[in-house]
Protein backbone atom coordinates (compact mmCIF):
# COMPACT_ATOMS: atom_id res chain seq x y z
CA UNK A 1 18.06 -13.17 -65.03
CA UNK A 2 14.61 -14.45 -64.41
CA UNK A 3 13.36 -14.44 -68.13
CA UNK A 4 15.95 -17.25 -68.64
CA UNK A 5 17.31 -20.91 -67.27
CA UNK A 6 19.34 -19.95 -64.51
CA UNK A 7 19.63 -20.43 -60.86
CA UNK A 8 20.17 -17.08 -59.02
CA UNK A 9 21.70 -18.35 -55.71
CA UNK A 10 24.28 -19.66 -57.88
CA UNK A 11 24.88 -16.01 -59.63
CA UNK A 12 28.87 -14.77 -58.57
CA UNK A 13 28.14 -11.76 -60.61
CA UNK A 14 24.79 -9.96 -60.70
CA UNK A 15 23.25 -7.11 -61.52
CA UNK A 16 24.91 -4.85 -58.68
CA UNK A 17 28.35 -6.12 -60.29
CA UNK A 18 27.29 -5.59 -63.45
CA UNK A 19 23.95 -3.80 -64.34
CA UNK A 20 25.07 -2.79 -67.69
CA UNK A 21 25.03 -6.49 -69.28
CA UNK A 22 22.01 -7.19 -67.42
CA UNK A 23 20.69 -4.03 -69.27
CA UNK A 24 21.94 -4.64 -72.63
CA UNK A 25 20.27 -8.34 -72.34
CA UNK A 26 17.09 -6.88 -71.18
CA UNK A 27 17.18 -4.38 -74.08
CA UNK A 28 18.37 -6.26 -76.96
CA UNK A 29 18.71 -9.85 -76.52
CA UNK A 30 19.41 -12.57 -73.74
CA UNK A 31 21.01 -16.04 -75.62
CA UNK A 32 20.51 -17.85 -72.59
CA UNK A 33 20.69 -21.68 -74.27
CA UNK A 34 24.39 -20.77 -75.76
CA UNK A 35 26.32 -23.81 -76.53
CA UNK A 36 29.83 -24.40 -77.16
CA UNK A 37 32.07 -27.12 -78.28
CA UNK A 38 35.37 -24.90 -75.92
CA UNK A 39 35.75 -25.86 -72.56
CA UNK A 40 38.55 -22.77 -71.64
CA UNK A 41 39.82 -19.65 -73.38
CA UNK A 42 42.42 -21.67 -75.57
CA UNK A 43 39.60 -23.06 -77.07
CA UNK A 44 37.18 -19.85 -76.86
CA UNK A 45 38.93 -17.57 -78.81
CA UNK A 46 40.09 -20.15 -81.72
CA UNK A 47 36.49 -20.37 -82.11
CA UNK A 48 35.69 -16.81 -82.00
CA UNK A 49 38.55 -15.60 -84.01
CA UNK A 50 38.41 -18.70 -86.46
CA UNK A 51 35.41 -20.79 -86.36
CA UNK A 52 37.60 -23.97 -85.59
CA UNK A 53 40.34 -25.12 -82.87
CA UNK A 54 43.05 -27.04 -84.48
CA UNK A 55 44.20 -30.57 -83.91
CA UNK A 56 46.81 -29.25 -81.71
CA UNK A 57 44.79 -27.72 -79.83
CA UNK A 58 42.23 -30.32 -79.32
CA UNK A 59 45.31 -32.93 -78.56
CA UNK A 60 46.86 -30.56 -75.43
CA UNK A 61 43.57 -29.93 -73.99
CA UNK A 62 44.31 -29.91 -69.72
CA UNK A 63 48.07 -30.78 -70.76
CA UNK A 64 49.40 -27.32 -72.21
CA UNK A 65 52.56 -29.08 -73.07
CA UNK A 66 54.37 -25.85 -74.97
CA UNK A 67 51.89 -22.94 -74.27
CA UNK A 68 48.43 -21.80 -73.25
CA UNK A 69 47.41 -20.46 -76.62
CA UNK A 70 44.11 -18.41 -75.34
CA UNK A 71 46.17 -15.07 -77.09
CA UNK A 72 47.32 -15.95 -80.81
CA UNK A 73 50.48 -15.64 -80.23
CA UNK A 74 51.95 -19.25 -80.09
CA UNK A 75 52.32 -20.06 -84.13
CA UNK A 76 51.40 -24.21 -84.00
CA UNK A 77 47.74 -23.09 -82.63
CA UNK A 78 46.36 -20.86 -86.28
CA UNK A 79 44.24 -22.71 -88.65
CA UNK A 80 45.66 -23.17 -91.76
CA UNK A 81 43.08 -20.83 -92.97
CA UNK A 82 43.67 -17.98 -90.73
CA UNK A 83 41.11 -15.77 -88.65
CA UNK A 84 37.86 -13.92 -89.49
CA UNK A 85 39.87 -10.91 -90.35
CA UNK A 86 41.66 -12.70 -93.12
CA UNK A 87 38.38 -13.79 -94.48
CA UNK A 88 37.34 -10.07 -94.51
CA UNK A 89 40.31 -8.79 -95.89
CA UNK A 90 40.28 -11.01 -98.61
CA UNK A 91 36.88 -9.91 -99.68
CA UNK A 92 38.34 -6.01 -99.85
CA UNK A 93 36.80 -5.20 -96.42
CA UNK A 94 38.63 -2.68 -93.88
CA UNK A 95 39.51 -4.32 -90.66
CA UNK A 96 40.79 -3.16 -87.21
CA UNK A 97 41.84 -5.30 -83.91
CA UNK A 98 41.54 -3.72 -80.29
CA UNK A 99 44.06 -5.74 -78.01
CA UNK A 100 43.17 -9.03 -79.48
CA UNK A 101 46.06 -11.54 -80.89
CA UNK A 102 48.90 -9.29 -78.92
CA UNK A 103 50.64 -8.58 -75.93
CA UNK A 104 51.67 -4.98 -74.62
CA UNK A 105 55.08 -4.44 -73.52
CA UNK A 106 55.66 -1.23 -70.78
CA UNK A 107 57.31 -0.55 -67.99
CA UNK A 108 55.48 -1.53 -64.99
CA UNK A 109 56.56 1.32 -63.09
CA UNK A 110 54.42 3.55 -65.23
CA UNK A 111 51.57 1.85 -64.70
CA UNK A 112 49.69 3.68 -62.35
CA UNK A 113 47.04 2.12 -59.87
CA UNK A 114 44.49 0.65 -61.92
CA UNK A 115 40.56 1.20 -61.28
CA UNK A 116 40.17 4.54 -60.32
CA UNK A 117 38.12 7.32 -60.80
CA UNK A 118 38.31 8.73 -64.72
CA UNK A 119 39.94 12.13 -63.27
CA UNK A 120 42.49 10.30 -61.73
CA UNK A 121 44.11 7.55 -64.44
CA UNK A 122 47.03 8.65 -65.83
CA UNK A 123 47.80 7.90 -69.35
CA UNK A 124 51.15 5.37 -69.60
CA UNK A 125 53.57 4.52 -72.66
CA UNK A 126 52.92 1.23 -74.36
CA UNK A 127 53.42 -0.54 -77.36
CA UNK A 128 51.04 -3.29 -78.72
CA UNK A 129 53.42 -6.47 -80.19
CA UNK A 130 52.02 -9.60 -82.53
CA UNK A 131 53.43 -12.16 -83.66
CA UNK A 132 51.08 -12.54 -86.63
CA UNK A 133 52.33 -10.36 -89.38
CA UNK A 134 49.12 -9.70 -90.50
CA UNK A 135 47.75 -8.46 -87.45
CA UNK A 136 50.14 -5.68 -87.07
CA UNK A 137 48.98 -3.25 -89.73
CA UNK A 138 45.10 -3.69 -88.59
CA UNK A 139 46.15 -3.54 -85.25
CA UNK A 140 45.58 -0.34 -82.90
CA UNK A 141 48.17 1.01 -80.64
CA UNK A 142 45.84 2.75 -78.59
CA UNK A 143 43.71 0.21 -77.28
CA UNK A 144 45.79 -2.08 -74.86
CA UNK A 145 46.39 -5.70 -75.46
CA UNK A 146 43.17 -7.56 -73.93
CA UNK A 147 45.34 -10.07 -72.15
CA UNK A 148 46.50 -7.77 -69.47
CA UNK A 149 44.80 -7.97 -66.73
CA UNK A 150 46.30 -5.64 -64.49
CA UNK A 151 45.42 -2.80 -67.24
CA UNK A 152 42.19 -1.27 -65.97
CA UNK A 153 39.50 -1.94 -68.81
CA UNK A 154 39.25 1.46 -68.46
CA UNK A 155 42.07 2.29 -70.88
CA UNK A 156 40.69 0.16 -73.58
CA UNK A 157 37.46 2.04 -73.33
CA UNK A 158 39.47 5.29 -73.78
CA UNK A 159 41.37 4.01 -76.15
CA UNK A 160 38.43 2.69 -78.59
CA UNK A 161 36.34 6.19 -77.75
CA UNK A 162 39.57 8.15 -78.65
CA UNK A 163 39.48 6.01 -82.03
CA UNK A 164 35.78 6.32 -82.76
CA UNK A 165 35.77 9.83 -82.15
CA UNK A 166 38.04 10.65 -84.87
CA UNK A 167 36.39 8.30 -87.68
CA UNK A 168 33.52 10.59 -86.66
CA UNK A 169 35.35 13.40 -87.32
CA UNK A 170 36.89 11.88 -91.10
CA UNK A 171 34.90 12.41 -93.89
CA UNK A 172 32.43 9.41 -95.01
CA UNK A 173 32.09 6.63 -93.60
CA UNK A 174 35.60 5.17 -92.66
CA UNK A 175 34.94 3.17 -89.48
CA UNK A 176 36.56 -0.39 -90.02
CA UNK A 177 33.45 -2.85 -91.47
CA UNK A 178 34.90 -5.40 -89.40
CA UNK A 179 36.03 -4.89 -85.56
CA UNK A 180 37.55 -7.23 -82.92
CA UNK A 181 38.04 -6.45 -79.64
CA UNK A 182 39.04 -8.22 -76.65
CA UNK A 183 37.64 -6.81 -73.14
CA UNK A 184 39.10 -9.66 -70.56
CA UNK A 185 39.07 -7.89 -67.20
CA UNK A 186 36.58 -10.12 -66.48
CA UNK A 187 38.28 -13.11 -66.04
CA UNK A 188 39.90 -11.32 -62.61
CA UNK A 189 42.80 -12.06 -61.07
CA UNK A 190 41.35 -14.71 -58.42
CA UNK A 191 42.22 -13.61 -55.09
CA UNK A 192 45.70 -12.86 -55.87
CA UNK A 193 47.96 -10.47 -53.66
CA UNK A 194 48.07 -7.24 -54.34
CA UNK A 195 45.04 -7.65 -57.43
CA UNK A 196 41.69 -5.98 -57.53
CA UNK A 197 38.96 -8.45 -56.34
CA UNK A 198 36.85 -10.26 -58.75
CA UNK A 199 33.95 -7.96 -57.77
CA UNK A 200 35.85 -5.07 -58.88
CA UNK A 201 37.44 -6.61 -61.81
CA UNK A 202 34.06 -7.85 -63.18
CA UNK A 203 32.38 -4.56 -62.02
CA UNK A 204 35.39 -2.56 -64.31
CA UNK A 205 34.63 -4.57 -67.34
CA UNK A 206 31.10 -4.09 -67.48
CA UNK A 207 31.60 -0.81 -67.26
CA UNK A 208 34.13 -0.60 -69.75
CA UNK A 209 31.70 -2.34 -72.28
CA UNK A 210 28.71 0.33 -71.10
CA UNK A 211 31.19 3.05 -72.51
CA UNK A 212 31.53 1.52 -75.21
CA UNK A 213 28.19 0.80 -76.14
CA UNK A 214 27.18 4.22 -75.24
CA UNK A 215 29.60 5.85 -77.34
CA UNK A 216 28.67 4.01 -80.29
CA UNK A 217 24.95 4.72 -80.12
CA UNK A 218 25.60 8.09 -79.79
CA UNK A 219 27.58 8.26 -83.02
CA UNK A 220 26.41 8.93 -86.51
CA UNK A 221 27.53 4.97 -87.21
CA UNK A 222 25.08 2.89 -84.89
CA UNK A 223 22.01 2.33 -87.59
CA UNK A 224 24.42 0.62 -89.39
CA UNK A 225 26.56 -1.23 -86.31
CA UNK A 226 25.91 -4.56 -85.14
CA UNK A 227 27.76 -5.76 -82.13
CA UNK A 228 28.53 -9.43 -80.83
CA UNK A 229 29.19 -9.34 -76.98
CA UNK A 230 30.66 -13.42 -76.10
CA UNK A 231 33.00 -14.74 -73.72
CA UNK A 232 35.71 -17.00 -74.90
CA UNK A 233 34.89 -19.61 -71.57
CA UNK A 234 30.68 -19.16 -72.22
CA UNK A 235 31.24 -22.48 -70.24
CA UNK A 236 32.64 -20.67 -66.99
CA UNK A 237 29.73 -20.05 -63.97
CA UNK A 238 27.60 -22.12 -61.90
CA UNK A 239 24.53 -20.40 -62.26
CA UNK A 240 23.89 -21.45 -65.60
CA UNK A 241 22.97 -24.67 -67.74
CA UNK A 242 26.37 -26.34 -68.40
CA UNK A 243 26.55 -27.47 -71.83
């Protein structure tokens, strides 16, 4: 973008790919000097989730010895003080996770051809699995684990809309004070066989997060929403200032 410090003939993903960040920068804010101790997603989303990376962490860094912890699901990578949501819970605050901290398990048959048109995705069986205990009562079965990448982003925004629509529908004001959501489709696939291209993996998850924006601000809860877009490698890209 031209109001910040960045090199456009270096830009993978623009505004064609996805017009809908570019739009919510424009309109609300662009942190364009964003700085980050992480250099990859095992780090990222220890420092989203927790506000620290372990010593474990920091020691396998580029070696990945036992696993690549970027999903909380390997149990030598938490903080001794837990996540963000254990912070709010302990202060009496109601929390919810959308596919962060999990894995789905589902048949891959019945997982019909990702990125299509709306009218054509099919709905498919699956169940949302953490290894944290305390995730799993906080954690929504009806927004696909984030990891996934051959899950459209698609479903996720269904899944959160479906959600949203009925704590508009509950009397009060029962939406969770405290939401975490993990959108990944953006990382892509590469140029793997059979995968979606980057372009159209990037293009599907700024999309995804346009639905979800949009469905927010047209509920009865966005006065009283704030919402923290970040990516868990803010140090990927080339047409950026590396930190």
């Amino acid at each position: 973008m031209k109001e910040g410090d960045g090199e456009a003939s270096l830009c993978s993903f623009g505004a064609t790919i996805t017009p809908n960040q570019h739009q919510l920068a424009r309109d609300f804010q662009l942190m364009d000097n964003y700085y980050v101790a992480g250099k990859c997603s095992a780090e990222g989303h220890q420092w989203t989730d927790a506000g620290m990376v372990t010593d474990y962490i920091e020691k396998n860094v580029g070696a990945w010895y036992r696993s690549y912890p970027h999903v909380q699901y390997d149990a030598l990578v938490y903080g001794a003080n837990g996540f963000i949501w254990n912070h709010a819970l302990s202060y009496g605050k109601s929390v919810r996770i959308y596919g962060e901290a999990c894995r789905a398990t589902y048949q891959k048959k019945d997982l019909i051809t990702q990125f299509q048109d709306p009218e054509q995705r099919k709905a498919f069986a699956f169940t949302n699995v953490s290894t944290i205990a305390g995730v799993r009562p906080i954690l929504s079965q009806n927004y696909p684990a984030g990891d996934d990448l051959p899950i459209s982003d698609q479903y996720r925004a269904d899944g959160f809309i479906k959600e949203l629509n009925e704590y508009e529908n509950m009397a009060g004001d029962q939406l969770p004070q405290l939401m975490v959501m993990a959108l990944s489709n953006d990382h892509t696939l590469g140029t793997r066989p059979g995968a979606p291209t980057p372009n159209a993996m990037v293009a599907d998850n700024d999309l995804a997060l346009g639905r979800i924006i949009e469905a927010l601000s047209h509920s009865r809860f966005w006065k009283e929403t704030v919402i923290f877009v970040t990516e868990d490698d803010s140090q990927a890209g080339w047409d950026h200032v590396s930190a």
